[in-house]
C-alpha atoms as a PDB file:
ATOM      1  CA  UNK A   1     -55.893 -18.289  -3.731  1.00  0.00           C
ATOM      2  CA  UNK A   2     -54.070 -18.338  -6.954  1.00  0.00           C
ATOM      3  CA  UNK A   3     -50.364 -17.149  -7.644  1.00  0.00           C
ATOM      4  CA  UNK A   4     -49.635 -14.170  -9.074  1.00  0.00           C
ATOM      5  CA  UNK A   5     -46.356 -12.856 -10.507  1.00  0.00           C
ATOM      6  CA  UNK A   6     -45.825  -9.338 -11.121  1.00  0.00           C
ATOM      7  CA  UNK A   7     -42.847  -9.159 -13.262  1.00  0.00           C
ATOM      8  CA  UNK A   8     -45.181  -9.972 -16.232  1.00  0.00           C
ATOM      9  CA  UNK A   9     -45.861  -6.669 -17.664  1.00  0.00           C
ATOM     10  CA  UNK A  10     -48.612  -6.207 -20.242  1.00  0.00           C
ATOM     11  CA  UNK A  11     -48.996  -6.113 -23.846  1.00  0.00           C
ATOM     12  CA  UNK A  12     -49.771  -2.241 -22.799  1.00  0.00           C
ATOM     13  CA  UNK A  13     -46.514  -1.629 -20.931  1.00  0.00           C
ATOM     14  CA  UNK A  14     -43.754  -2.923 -23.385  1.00  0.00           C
ATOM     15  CA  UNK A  15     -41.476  -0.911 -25.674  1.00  0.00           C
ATOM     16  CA  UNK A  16     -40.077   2.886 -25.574  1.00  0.00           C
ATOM     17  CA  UNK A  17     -41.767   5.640 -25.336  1.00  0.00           C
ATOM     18  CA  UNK A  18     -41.887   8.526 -27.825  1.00  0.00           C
ATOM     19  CA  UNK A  19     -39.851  10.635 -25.628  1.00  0.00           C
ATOM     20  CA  UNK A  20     -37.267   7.957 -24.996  1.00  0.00           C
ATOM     21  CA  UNK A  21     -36.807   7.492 -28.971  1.00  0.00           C
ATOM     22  CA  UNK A  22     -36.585  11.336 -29.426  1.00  0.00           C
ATOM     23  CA  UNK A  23     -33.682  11.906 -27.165  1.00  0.00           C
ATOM     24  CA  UNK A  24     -32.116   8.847 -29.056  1.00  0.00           C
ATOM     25  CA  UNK A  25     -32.429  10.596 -31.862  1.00  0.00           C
ATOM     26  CA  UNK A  26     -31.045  13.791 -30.860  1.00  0.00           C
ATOM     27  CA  UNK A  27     -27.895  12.277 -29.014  1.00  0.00           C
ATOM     28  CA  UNK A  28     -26.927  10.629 -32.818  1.00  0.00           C
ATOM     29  CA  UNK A  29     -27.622  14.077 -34.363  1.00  0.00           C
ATOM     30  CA  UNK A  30     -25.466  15.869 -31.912  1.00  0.00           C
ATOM     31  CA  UNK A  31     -22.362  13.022 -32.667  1.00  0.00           C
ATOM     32  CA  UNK A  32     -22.950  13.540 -36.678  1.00  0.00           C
ATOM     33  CA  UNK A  33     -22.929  17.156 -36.564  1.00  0.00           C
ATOM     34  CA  UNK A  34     -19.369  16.802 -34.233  1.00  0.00           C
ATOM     35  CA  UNK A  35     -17.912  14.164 -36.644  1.00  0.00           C
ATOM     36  CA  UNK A  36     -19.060  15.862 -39.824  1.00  0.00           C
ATOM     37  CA  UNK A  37     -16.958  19.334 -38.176  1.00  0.00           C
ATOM     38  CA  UNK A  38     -14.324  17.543 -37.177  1.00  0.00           C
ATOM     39  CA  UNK A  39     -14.141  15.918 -40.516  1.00  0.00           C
ATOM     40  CA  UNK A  40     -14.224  19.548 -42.549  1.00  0.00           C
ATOM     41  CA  UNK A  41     -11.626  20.825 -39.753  1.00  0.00           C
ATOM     42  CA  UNK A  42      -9.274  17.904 -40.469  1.00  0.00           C
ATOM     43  CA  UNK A  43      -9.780  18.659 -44.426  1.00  0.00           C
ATOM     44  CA  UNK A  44      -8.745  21.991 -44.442  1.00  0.00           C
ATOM     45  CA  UNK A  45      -5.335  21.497 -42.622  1.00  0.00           C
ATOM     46  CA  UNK A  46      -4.894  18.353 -45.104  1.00  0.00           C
ATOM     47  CA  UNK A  47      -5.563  21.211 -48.263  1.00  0.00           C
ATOM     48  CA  UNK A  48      -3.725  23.791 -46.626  1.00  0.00           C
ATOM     49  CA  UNK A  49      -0.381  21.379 -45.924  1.00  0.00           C
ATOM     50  CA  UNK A  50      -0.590  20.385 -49.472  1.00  0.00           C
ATOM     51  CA  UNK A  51      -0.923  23.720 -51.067  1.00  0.00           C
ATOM     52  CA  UNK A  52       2.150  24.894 -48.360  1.00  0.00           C
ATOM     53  CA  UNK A  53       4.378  21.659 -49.743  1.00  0.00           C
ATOM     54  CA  UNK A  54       3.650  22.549 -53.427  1.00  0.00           C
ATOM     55  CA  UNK A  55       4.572  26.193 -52.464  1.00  0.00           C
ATOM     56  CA  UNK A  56       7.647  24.990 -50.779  1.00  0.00           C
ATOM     57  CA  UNK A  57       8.595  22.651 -53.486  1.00  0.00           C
ATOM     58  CA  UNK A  58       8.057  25.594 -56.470  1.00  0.00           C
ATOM     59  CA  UNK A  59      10.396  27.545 -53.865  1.00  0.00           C
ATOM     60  CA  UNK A  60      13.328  25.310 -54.165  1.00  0.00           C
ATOM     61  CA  UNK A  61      13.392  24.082 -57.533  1.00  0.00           C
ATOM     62  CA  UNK A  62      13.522  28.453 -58.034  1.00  0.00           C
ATOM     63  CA  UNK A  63      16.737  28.210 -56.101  1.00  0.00           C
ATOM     64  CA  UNK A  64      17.967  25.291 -58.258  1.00  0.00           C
ATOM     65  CA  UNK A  65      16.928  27.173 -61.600  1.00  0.00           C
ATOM     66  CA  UNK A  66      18.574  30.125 -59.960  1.00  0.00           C
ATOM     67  CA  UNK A  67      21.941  27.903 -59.263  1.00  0.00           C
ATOM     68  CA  UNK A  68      22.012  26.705 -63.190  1.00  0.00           C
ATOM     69  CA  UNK A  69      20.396  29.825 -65.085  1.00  0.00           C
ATOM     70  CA  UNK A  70      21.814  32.093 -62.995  1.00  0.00           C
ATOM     71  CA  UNK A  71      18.699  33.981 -62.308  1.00  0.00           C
ATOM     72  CA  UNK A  72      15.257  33.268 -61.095  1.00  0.00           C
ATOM     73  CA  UNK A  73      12.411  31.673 -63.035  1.00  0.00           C
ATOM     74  CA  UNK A  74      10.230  34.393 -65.217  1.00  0.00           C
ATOM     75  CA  UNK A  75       7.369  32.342 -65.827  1.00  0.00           C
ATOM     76  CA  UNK A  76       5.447  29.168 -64.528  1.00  0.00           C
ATOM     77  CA  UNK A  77       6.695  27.646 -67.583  1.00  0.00           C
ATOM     78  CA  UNK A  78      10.067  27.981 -66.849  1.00  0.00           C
ATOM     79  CA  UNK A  79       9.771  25.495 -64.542  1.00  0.00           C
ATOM     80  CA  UNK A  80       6.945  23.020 -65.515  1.00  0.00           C
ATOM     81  CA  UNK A  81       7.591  22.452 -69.086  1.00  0.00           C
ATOM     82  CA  UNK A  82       8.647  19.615 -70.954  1.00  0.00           C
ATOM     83  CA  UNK A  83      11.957  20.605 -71.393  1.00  0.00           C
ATOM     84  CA  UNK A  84      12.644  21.651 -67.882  1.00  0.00           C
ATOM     85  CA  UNK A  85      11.558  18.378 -66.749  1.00  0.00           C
ATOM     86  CA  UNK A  86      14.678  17.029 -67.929  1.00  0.00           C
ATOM     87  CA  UNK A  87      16.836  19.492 -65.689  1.00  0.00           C
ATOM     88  CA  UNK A  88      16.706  19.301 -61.923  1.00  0.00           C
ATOM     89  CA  UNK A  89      14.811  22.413 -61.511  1.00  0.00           C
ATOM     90  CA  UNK A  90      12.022  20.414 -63.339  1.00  0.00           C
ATOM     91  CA  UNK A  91       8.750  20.730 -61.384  1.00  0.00           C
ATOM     92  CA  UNK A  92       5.599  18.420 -62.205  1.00  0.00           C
ATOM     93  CA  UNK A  93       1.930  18.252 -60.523  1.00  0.00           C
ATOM     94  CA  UNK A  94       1.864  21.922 -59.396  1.00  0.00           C
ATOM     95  CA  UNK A  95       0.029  24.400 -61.555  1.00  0.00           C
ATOM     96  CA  UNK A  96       1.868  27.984 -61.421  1.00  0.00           C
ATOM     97  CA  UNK A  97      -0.868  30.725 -60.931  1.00  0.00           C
ATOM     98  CA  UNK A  98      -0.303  34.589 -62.507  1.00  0.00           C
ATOM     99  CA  UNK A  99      -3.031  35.797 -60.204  1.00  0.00           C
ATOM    100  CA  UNK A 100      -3.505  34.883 -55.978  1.00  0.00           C
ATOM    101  CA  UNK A 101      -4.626  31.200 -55.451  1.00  0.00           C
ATOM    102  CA  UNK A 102      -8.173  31.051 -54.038  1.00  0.00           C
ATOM    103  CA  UNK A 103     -10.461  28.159 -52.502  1.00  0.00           C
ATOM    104  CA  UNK A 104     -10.964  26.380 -56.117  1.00  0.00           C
ATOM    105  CA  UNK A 105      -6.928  27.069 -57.420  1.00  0.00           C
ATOM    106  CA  UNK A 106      -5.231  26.496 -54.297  1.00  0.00           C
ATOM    107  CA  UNK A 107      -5.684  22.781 -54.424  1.00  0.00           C
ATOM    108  CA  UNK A 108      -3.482  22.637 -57.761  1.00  0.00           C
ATOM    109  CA  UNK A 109      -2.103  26.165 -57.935  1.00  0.00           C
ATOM    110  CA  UNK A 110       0.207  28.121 -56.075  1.00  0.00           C
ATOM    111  CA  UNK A 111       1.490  31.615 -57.511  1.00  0.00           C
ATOM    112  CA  UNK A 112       5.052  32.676 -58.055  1.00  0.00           C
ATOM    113  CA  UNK A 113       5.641  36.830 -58.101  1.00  0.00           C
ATOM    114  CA  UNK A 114       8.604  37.713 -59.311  1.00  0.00           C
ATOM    115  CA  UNK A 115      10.448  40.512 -57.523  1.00  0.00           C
ATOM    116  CA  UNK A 116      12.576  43.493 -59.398  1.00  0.00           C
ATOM    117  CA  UNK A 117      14.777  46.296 -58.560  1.00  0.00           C
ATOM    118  CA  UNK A 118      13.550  49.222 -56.301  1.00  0.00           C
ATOM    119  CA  UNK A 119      12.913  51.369 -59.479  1.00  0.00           C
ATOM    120  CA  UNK A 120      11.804  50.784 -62.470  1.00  0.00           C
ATOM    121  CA  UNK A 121       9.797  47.749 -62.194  1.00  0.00           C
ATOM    122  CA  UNK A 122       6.485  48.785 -60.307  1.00  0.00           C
ATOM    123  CA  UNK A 123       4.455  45.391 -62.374  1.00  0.00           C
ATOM    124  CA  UNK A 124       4.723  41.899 -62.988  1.00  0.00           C
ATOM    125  CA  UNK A 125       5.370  42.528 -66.792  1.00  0.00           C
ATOM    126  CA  UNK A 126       8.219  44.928 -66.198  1.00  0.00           C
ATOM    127  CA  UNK A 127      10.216  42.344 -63.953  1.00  0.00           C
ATOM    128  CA  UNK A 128      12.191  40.748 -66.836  1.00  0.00           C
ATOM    129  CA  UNK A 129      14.708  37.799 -66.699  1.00  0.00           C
ATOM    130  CA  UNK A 130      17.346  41.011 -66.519  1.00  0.00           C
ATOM    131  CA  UNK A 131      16.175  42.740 -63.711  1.00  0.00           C
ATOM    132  CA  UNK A 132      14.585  39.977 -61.156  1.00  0.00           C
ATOM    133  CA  UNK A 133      16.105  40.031 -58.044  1.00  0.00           C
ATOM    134  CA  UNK A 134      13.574  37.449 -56.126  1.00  0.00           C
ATOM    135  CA  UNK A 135      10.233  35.629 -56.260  1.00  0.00           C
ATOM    136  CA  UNK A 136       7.520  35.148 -53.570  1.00  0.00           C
ATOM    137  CA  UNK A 137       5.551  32.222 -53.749  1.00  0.00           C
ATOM    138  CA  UNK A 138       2.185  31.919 -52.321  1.00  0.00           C
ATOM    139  CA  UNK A 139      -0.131  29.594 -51.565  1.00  0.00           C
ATOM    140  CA  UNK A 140      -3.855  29.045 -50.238  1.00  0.00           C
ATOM    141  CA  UNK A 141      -4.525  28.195 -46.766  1.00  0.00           C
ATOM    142  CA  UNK A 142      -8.013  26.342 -46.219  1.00  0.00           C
ATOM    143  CA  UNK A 143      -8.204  26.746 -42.699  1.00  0.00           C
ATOM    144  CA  UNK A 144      -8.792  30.675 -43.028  1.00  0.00           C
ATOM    145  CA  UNK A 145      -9.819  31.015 -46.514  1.00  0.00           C
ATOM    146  CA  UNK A 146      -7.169  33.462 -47.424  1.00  0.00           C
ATOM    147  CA  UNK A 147      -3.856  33.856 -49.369  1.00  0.00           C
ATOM    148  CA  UNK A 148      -1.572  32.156 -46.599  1.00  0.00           C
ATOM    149  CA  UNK A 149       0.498  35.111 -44.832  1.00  0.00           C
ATOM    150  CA  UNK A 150       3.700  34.946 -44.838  1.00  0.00           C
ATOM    151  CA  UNK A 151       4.217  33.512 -48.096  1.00  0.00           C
ATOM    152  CA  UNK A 152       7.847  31.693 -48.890  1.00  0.00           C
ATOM    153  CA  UNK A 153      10.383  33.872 -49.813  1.00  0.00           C
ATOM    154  CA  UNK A 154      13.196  33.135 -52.251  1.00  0.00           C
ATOM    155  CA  UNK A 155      16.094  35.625 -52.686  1.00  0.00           C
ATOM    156  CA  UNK A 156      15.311  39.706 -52.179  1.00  0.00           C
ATOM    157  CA  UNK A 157      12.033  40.461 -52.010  1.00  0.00           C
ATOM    158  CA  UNK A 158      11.437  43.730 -50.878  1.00  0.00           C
ATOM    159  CA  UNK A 159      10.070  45.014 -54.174  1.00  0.00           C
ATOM    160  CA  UNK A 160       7.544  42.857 -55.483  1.00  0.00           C
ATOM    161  CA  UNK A 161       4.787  44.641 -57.543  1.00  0.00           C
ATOM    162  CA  UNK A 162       1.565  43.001 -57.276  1.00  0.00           C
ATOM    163  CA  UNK A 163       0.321  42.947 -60.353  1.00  0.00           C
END
């Protein structure tokens, strides 16, 4: 009688099976596809925090042009060119938008609206350095893909044409 051990498998018995290697498979798809939302999720508040700090910033340096000037900025320009970057109202790295930031602007861009009197100025172009009374700024927020609601106020607001 010879000895026999029977934890010695066979050539036939080693390795996984198909069915073993396919749920494998699946369980590392199913962590990708979290991480990769997770990952887009975390993105868009990242965008959407820097767009509302540009907006923010654009705000106050409005209220510092406001303090020297002695009325709100007109234009973009007012505030981002070369000579205002030599005053303290001086604002770099922000592009100033005439139209809404959307999904490709609103990583640069916010917009700044001026605001005018009641009457009389029912558009952008008929807010003059005379007559503005306020400025809205907004900004784009990544986690709903829309003009951020409500956008920061500076001074009276409560007629802002659109366009």
């Amino acid at each position: 009688m010879g000895f026999i051990n029977k934890n010695i498998k066979s050539s036939s018995e080693r390795g996984f099976t198909i069915v073993e290697l396919l749920i494998v498979i699946v369980v590392i798809g199913i962590l990708a596809a979290i991480t990769i939302v997770s990952f887009n999720g975390v993105t868009a508040k990242a965008n959407t925090t820097n767009a509302k700090a540009m907006a923010s910033s654009l705000a106050k340096k409005a209220e510092a042009y406001n303090a020297e000037k002695n009325n709100y900025p007109t234009a973009g320009t007012d505030l981002t060119s070369t000579a205002a970057q030599s005053e303290s109202y001086g604002l770099s790295g922000v592009v100033v938008l005439t139209a809404n930031p959307d999904a490709t602007t609103g990583k640069t861009g916010v917009r700044l609206q001026k605001c005018g009197p009641a009457t009389g100025a029912t558009t952008q172009a008929l807010v003059t350095t005379s007559n503005i009374i306020g400025i809205k700024v907004s900004y784009w927020d990544f986690g709903t893909n829309a003009v951020a609601t409500p956008t920061i106020n500076v001074g009276d607001v409560t007629t802002c044409p659109a366009a």
